[in-house]
C-alpha atoms as a PDB file:
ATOM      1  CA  UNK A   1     -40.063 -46.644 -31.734  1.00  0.00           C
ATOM      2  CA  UNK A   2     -43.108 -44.977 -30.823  1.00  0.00           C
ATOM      3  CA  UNK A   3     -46.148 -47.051 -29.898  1.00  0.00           C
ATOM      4  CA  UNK A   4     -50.084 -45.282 -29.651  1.00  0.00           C
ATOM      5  CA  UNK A   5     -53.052 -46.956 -28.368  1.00  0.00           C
ATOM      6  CA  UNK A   6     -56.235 -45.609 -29.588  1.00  0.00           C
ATOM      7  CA  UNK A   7     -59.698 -46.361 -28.445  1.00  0.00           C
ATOM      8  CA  UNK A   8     -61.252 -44.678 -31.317  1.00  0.00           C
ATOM      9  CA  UNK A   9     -63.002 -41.304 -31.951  1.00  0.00           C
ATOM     10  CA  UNK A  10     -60.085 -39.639 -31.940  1.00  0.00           C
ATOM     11  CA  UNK A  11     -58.394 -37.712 -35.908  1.00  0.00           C
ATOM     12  CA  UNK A  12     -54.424 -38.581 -35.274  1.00  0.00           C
ATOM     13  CA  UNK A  13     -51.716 -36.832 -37.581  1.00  0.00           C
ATOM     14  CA  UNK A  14     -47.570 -37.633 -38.261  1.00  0.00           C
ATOM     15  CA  UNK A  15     -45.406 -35.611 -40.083  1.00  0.00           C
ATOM     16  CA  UNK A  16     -41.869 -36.079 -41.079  1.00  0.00           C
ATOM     17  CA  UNK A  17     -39.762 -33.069 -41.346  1.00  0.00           C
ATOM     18  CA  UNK A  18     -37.300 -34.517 -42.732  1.00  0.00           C
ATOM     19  CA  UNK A  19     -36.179 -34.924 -46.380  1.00  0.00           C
ATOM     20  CA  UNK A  20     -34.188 -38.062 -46.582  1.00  0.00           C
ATOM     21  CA  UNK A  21     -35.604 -39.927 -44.006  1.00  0.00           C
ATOM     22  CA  UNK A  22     -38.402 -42.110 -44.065  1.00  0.00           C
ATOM     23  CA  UNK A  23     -41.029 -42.821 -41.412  1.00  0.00           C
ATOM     24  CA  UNK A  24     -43.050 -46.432 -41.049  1.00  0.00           C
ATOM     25  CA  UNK A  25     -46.452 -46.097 -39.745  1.00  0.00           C
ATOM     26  CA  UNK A  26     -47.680 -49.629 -39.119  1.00  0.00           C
ATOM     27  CA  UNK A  27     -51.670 -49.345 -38.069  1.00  0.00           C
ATOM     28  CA  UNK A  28     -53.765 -52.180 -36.542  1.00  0.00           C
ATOM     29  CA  UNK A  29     -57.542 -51.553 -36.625  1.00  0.00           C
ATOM     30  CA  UNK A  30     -59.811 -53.852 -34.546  1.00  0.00           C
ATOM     31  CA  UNK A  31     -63.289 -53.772 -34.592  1.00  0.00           C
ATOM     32  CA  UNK A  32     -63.868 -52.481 -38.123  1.00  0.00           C
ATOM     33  CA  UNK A  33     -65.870 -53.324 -40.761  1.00  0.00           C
ATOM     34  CA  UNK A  34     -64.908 -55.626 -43.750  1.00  0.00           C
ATOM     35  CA  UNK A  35     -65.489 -53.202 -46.218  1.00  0.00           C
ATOM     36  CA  UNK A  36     -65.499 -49.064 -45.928  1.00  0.00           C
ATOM     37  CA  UNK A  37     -63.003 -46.756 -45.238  1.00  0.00           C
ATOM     38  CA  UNK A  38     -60.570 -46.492 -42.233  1.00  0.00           C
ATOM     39  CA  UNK A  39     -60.216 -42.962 -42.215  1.00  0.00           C
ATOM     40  CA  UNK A  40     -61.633 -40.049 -41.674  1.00  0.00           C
ATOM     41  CA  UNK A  41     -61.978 -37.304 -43.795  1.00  0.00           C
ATOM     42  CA  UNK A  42     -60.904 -33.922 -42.431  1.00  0.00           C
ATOM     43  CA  UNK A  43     -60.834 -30.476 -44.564  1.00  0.00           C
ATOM     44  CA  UNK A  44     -58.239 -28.010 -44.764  1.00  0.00           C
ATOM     45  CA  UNK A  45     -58.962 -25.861 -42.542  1.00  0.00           C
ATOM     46  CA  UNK A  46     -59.265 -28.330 -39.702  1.00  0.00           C
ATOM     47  CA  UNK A  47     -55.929 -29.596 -40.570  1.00  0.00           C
ATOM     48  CA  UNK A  48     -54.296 -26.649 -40.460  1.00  0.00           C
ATOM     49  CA  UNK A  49     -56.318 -25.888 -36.589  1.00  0.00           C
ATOM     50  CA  UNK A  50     -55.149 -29.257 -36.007  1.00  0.00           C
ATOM     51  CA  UNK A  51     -51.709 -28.930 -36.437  1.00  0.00           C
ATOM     52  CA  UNK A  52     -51.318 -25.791 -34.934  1.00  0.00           C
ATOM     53  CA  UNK A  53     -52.287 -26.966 -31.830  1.00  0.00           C
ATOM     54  CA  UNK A  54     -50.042 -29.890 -31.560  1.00  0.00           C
ATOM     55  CA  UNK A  55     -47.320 -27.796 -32.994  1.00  0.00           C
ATOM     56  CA  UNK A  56     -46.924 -29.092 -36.190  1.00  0.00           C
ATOM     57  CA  UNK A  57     -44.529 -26.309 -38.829  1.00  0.00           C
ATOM     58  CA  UNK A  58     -45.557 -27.365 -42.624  1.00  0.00           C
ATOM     59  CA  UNK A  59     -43.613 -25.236 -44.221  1.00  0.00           C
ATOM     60  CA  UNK A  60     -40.390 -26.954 -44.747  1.00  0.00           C
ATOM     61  CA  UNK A  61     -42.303 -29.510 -46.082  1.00  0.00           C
ATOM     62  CA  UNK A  62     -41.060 -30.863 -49.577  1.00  0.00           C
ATOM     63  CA  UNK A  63     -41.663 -29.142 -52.525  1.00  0.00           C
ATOM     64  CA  UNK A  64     -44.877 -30.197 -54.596  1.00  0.00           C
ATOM     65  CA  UNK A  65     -46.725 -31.629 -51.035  1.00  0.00           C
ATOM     66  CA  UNK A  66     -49.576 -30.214 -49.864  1.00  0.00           C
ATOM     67  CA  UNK A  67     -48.658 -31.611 -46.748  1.00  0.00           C
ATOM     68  CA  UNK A  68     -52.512 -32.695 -45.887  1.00  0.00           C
END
């Protein structure tokens, strides 16, 4: 288990690389609003800078997934 403590401002990415294994992600937010979203929207090609600098390889991901 894996725990992350966030004080906000901050875009945070998982991937799974596997193909029969599943991953939980259980998320608390505190401090947000009743209504709106919790994320936030990033484009492609920030995703893909984003995962190339924390090392993340995409392409074994499963067929039919964008993977974003």
């Amino acid at each position: 288990m894996t725990a992350l403590v966030d004080p906000g401002d901050t875009v945070h990415t998982a991937f799974n690389p596997s193909e029969d294994e599943e991953t939980v992600v259980i998320a608390v937010s505190l401090g947000v609003p009743d209504e709106g979203e919790l994320t936030i929207p990033v484009d492609e090609e920030d995703s893909d800078a984003l995962d190339k600098e924390c090392g993340i390889d995409r392409s074994n991901a499963a067929a039919g997934s964008s993977g974003h």
